[in-house]
N, C-alpha and C. Protein backbone atom coordinates (compact mmCIF):
# COMPACT_ATOMS: atom_id res chain seq x y z
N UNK A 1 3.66 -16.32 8.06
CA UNK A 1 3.67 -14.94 8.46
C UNK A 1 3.64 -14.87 9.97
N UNK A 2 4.16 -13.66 10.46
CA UNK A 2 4.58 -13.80 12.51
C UNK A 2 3.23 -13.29 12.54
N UNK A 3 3.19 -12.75 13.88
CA UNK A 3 2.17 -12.02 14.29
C UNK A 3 2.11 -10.73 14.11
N UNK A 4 3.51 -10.31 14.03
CA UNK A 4 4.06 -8.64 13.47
C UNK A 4 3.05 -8.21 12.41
N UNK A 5 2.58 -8.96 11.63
CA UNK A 5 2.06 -8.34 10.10
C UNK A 5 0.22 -8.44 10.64
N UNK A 6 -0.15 -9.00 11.89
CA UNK A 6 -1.65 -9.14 12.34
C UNK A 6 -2.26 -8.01 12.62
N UNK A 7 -3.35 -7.35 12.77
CA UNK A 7 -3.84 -6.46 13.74
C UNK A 7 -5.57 -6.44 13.84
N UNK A 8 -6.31 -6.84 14.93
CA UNK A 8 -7.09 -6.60 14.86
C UNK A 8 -8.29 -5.33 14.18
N UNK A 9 -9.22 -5.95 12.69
CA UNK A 9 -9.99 -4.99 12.15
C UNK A 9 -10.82 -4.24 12.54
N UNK A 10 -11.48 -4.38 13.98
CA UNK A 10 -12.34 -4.01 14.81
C UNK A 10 -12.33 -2.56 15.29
N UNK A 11 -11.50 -2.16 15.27
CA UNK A 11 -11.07 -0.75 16.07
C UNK A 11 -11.90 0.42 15.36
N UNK A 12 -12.54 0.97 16.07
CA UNK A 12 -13.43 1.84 15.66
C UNK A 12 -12.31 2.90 14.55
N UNK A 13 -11.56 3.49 14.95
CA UNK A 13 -10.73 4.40 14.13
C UNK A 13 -9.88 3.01 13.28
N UNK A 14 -10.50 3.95 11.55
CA UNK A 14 -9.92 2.91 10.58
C UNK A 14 -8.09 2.64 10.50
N UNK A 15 -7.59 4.11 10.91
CA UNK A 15 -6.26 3.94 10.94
C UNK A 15 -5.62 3.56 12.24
N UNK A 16 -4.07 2.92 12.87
CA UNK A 16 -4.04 1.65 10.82
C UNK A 16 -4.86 0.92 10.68
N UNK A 17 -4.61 0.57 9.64
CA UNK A 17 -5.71 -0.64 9.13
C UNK A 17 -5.15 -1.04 8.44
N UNK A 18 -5.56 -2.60 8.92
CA UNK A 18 -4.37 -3.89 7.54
C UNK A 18 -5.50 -4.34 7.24
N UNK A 19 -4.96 -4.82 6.15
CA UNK A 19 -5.47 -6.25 4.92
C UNK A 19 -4.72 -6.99 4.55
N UNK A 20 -5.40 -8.43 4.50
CA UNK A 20 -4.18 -9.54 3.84
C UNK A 20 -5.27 -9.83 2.65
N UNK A 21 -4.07 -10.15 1.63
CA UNK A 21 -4.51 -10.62 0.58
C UNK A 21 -3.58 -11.01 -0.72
N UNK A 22 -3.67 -12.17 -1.31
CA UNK A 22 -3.06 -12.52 -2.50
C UNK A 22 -2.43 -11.77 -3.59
N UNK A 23 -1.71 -11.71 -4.05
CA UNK A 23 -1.49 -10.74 -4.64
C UNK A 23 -1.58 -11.31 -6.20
N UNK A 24 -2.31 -10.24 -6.56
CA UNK A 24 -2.92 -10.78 -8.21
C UNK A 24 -2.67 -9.57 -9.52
N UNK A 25 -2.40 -10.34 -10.18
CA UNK A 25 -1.84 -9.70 -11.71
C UNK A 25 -2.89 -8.22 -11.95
N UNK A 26 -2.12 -7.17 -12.10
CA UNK A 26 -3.09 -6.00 -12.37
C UNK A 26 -2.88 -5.66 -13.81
N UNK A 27 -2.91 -4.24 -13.71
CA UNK A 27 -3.20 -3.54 -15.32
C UNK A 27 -1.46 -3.17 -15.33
N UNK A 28 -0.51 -3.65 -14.79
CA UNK A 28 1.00 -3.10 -14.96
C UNK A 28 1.01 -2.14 -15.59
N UNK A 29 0.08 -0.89 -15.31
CA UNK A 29 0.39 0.83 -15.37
C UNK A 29 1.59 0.57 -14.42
N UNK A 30 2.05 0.32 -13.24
CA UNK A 30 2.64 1.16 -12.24
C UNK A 30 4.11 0.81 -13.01
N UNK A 31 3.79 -0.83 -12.95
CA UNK A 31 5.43 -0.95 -13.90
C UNK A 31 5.77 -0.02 -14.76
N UNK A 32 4.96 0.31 -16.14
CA UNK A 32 5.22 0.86 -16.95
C UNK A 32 5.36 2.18 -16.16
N UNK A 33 5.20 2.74 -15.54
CA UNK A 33 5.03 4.11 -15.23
C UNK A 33 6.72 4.34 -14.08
N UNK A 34 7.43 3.29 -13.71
CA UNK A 34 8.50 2.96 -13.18
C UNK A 34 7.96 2.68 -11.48
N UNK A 35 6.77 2.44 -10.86
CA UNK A 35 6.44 2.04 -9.63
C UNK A 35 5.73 0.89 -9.60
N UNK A 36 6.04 -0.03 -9.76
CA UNK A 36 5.37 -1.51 -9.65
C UNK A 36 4.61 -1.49 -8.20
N UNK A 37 3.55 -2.56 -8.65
CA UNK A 37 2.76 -2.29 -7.16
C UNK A 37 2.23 -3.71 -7.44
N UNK A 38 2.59 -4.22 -5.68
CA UNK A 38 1.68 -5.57 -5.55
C UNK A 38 0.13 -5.39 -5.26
N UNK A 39 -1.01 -6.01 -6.22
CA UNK A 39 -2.00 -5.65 -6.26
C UNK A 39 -3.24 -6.83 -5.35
N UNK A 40 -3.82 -6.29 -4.83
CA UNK A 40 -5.11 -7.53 -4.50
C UNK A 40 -5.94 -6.50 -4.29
N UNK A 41 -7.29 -7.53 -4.41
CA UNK A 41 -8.69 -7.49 -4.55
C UNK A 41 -9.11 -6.93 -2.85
N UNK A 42 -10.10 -5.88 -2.57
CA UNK A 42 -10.60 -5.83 -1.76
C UNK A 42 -12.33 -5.72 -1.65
N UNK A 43 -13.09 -5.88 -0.85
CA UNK A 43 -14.41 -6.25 -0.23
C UNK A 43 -15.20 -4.94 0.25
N UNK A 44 -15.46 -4.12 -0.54
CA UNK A 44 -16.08 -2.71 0.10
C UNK A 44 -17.28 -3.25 1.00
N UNK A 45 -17.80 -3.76 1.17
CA UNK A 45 -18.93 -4.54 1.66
C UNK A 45 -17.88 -4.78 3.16
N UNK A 46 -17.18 -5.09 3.86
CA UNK A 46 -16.11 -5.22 4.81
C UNK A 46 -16.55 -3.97 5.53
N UNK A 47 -17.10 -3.84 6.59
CA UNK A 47 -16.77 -2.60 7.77
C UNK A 47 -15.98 -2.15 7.62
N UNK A 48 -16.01 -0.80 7.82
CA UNK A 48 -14.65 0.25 8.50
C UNK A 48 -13.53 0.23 7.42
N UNK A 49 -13.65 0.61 6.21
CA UNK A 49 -12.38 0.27 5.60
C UNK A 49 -12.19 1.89 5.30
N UNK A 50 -11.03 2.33 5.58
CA UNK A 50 -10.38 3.66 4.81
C UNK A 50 -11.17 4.51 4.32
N UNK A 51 -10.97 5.81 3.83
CA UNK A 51 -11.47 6.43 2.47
C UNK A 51 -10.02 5.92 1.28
N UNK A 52 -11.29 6.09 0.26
CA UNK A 52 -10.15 5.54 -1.07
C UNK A 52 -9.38 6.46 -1.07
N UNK A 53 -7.52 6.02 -1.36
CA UNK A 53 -6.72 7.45 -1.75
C UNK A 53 -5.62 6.60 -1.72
N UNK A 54 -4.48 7.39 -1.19
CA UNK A 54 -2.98 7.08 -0.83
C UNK A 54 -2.98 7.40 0.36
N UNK A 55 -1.66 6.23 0.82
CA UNK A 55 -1.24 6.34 2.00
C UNK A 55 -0.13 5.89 2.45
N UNK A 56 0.92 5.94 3.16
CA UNK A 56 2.24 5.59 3.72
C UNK A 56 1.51 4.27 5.04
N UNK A 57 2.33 3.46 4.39
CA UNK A 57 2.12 2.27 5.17
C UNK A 57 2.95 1.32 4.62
N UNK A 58 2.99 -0.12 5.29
CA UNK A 58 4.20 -1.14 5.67
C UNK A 58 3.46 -2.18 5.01
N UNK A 59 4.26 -3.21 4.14
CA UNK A 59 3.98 -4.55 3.73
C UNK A 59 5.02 -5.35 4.58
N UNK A 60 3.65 -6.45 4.70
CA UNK A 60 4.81 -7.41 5.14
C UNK A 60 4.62 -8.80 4.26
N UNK A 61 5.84 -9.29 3.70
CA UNK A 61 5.42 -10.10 2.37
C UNK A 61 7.11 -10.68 2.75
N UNK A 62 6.33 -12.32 2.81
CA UNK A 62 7.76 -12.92 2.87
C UNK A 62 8.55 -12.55 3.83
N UNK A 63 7.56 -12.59 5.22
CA UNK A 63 8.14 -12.49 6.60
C UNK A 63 9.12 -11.09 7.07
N UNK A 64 8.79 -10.25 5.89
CA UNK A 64 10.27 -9.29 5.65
C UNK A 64 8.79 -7.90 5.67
N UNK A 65 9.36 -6.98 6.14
CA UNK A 65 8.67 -4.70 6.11
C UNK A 65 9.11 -4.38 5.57
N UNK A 66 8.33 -3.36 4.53
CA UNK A 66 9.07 -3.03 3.64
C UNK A 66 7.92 -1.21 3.77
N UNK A 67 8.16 -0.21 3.94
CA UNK A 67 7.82 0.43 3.74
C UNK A 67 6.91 0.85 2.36
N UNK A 68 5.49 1.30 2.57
CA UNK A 68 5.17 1.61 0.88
C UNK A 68 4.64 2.68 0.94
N UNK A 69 3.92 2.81 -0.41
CA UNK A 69 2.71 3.42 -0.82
C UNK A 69 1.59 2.91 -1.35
N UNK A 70 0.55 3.13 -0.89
CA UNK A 70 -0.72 2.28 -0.69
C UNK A 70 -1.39 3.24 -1.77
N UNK A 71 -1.87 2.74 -2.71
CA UNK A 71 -4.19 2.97 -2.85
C UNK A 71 -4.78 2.14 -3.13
N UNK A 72 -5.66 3.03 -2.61
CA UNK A 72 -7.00 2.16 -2.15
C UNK A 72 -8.12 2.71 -3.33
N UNK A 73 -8.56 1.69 -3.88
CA UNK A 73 -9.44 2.84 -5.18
C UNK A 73 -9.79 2.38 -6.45
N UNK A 74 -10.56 3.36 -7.50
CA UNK A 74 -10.59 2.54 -8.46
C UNK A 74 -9.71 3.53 -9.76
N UNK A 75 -8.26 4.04 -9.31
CA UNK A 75 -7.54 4.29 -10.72
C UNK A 75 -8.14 5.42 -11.54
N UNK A 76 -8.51 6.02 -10.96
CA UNK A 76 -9.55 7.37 -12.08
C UNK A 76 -8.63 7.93 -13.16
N UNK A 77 -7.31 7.98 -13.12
CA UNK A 77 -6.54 8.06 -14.44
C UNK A 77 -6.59 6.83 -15.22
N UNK A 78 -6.37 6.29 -14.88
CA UNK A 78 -6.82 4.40 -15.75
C UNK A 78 -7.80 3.77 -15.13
N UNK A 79 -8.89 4.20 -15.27
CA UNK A 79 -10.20 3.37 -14.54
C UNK A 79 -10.82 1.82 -14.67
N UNK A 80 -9.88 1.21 -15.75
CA UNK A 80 -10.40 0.02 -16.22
C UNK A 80 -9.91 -1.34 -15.19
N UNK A 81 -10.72 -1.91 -15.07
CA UNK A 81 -10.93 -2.78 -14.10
C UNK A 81 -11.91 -3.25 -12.99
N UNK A 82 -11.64 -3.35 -12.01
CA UNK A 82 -12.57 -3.18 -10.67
C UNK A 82 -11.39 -2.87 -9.92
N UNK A 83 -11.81 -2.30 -8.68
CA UNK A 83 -11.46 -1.39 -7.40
C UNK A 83 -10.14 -2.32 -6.96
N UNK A 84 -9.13 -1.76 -6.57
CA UNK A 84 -7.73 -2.68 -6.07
C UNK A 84 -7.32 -1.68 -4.86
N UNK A 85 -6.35 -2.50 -3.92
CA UNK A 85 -5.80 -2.19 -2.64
C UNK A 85 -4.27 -2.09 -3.92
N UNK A 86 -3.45 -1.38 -3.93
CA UNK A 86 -2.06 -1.99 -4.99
C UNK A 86 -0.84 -0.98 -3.97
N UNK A 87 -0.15 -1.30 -3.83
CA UNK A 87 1.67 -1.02 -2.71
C UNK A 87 2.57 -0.99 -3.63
N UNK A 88 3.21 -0.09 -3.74
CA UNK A 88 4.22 -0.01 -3.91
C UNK A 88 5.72 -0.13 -3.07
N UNK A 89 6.18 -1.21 -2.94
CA UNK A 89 7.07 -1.47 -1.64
C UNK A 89 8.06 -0.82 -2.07
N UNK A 90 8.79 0.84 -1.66
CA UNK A 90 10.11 0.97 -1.36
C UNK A 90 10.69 0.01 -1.26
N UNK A 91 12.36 0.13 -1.74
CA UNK A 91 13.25 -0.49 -1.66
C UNK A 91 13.66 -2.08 -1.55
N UNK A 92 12.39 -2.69 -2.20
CA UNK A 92 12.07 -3.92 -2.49
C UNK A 92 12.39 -4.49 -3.83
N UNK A 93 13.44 -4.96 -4.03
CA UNK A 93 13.98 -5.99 -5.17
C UNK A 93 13.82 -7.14 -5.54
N UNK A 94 13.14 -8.01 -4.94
CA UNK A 94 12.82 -9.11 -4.82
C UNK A 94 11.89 -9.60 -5.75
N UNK A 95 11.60 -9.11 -6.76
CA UNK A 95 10.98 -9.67 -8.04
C UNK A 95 9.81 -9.63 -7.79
N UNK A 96 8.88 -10.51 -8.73
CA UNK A 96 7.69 -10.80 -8.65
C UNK A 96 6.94 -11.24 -7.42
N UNK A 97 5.92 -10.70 -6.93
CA UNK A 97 4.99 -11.14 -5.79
C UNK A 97 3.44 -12.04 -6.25
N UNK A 98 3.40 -12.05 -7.60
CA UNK A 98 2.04 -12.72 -7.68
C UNK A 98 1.53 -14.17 -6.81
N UNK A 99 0.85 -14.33 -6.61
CA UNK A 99 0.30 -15.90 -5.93
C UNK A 99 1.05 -15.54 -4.21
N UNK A 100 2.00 -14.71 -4.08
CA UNK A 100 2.22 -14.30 -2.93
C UNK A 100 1.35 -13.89 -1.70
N UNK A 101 0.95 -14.38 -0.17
CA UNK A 101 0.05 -13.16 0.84
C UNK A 101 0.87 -12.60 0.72
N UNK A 102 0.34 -11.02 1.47
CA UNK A 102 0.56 -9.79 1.26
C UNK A 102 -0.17 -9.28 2.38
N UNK A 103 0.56 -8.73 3.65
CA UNK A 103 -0.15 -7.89 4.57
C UNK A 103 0.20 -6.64 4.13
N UNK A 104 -0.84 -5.28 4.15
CA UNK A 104 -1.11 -4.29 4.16
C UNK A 104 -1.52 -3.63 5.19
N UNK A 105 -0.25 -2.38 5.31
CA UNK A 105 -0.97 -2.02 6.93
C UNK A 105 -0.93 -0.35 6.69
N UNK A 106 -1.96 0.23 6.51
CA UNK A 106 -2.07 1.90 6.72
C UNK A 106 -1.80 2.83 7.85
N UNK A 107 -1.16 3.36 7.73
CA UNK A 107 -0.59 4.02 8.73
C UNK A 107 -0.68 5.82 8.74
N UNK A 108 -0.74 6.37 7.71
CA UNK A 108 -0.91 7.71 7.27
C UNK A 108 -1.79 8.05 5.78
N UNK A 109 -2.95 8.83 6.06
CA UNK A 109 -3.27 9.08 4.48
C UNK A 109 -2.35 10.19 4.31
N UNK A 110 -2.30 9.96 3.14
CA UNK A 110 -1.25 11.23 1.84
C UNK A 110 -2.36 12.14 1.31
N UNK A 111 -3.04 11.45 0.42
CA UNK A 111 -3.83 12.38 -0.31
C UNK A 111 -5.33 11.72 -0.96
N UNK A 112 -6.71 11.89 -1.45
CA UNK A 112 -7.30 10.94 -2.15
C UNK A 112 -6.46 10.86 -3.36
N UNK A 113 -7.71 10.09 -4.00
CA UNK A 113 -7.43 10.00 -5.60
C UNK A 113 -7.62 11.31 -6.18
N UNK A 114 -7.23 11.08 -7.24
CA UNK A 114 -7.42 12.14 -8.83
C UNK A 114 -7.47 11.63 -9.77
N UNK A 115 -8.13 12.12 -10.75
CA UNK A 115 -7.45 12.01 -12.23
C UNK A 115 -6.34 13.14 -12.68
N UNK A 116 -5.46 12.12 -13.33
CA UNK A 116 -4.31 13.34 -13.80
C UNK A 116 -4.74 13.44 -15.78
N UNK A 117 -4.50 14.58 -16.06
CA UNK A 117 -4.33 14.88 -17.13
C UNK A 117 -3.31 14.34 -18.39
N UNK A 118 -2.31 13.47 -17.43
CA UNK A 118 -1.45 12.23 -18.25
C UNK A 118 -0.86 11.80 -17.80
N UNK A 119 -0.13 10.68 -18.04
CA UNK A 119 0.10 9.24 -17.26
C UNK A 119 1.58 9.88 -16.66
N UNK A 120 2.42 10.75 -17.85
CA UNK A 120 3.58 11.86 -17.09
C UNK A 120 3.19 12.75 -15.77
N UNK A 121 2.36 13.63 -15.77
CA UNK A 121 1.30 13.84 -14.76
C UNK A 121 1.29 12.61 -13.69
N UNK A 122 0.87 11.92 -13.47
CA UNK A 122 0.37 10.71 -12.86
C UNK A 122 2.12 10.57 -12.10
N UNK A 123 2.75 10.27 -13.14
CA UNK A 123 4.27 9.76 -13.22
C UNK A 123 5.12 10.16 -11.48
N UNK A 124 4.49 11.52 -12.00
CA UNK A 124 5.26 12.75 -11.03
C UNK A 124 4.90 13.01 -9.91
N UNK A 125 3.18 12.64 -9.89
CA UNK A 125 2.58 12.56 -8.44
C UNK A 125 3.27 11.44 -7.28
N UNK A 126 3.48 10.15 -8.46
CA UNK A 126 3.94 9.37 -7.71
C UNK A 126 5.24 9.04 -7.09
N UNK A 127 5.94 10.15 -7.84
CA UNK A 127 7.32 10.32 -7.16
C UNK A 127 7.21 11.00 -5.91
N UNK A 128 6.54 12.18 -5.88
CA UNK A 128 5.88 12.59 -5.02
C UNK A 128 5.35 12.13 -3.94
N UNK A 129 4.17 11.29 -3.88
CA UNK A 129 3.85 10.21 -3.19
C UNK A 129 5.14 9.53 -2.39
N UNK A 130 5.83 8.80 -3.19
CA UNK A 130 7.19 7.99 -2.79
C UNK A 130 7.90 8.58 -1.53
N UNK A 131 7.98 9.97 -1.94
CA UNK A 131 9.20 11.37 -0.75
C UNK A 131 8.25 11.58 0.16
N UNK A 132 7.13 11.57 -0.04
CA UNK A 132 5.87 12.17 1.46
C UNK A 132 6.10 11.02 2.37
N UNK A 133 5.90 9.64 1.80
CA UNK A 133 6.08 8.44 2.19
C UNK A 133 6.94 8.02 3.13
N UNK A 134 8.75 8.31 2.49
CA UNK A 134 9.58 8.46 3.06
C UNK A 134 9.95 9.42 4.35
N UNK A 135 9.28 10.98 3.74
CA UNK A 135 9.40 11.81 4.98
C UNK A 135 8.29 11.69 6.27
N UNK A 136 6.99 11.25 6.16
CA UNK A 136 6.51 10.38 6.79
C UNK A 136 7.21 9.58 8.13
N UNK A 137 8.26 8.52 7.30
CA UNK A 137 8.38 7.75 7.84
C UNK A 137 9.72 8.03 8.80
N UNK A 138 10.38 9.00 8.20
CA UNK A 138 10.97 9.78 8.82
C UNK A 138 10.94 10.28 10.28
N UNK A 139 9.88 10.77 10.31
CA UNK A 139 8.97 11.64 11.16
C UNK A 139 8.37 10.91 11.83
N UNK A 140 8.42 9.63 11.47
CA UNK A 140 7.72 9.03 13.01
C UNK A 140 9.04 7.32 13.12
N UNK A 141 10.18 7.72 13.34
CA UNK A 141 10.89 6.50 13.19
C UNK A 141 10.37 5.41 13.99
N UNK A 142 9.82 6.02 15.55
CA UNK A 142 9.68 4.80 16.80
C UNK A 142 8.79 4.26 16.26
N UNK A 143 7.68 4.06 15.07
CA UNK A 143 6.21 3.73 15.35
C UNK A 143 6.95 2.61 13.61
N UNK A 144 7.63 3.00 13.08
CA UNK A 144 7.83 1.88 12.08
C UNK A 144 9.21 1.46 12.82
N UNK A 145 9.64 1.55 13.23
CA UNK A 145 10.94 0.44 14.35
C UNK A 145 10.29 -0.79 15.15
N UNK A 146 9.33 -0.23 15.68
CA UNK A 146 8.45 -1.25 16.51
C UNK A 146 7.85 -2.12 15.54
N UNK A 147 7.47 -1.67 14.78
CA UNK A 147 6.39 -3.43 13.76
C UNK A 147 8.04 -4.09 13.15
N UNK A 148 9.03 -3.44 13.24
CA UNK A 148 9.86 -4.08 12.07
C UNK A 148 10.62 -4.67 13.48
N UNK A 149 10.78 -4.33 14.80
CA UNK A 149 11.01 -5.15 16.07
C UNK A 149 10.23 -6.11 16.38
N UNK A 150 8.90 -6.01 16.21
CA UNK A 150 8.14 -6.82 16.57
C UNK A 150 8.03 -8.21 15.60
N UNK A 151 8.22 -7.65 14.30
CA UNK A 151 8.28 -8.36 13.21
C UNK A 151 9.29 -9.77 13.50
N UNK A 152 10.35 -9.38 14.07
CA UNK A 152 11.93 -10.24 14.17
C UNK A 152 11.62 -10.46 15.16
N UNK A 153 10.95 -10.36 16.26
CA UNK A 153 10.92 -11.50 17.55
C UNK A 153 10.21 -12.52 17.36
């Protein structure tokens, strides 16, 4: 991985804020739900981390940015498990990420969590999610040009 995907955790203001971490087999709701998400374990015990929710932010996995959608949380429509960081990388084809690092970098919250009333419900938020994401990123082109410049030098 370059240095593009690094950033010091220290910074008093949580945003951005990255995490690296492995990426490990979840509850494949997102698959089934048509948004696959690379999942890892995070450390609430860790300083300064986020509030739990969604957010528009950048993976960098396999030296390559990929724009996503982040939460941070523990799933309150499917609560079973323990607490996951899980991305959904836009426009990422590249198959399976398990046993893969995985930088995570936050860049905008979207919204917290919820519970939805059904996983269709859920479905729709996250399309939702996906277009905020995009228009987001839209809206700030110079600030994701630069990590994906910085990324390739």
């Amino acid at each position: 991985m370059q240095d593009g995907c690094k950033r010091d955790h220290s910074q008093a203001n949580p945003l951005p804020f990255t995490v690296t971490g492995e990426v490990i087999r979840g509850k494949q709701l997102g698959s089934k739900l048509g948004f696959p998400t690379a999942n890892i374990r995070y450390d609430m015990r860790r300083n300064a981390w986020p509030a739990e929710g969604v957010y528009a932010g950048v993976a960098c996995v396999r030296d390559a940015l990929y724009l996503c959608v982040l939460n941070q949380g523990k799933h309150p429509t499917s609560p079973e498990g323990v607490p996951t960081v899980e991305a959904h990388l836009l426009d990422y084809a590249g198959g399976a990420l398990y046993g893969e690092t995985i930088t995570l970098e936050y860049l905008s919250y979207l919204r917290p969590e919820q519970v939805f009333p059904s996983l269709d419900a859920l479905r729709e938020q996250l399309a939702l999610d996906k277009q905020a994401a995009r228009d987001w990123a839209a809206d700030h082109p110079t600030l994701l040009d630069s990590r994906i410049q910085k990324e390739r030098s």
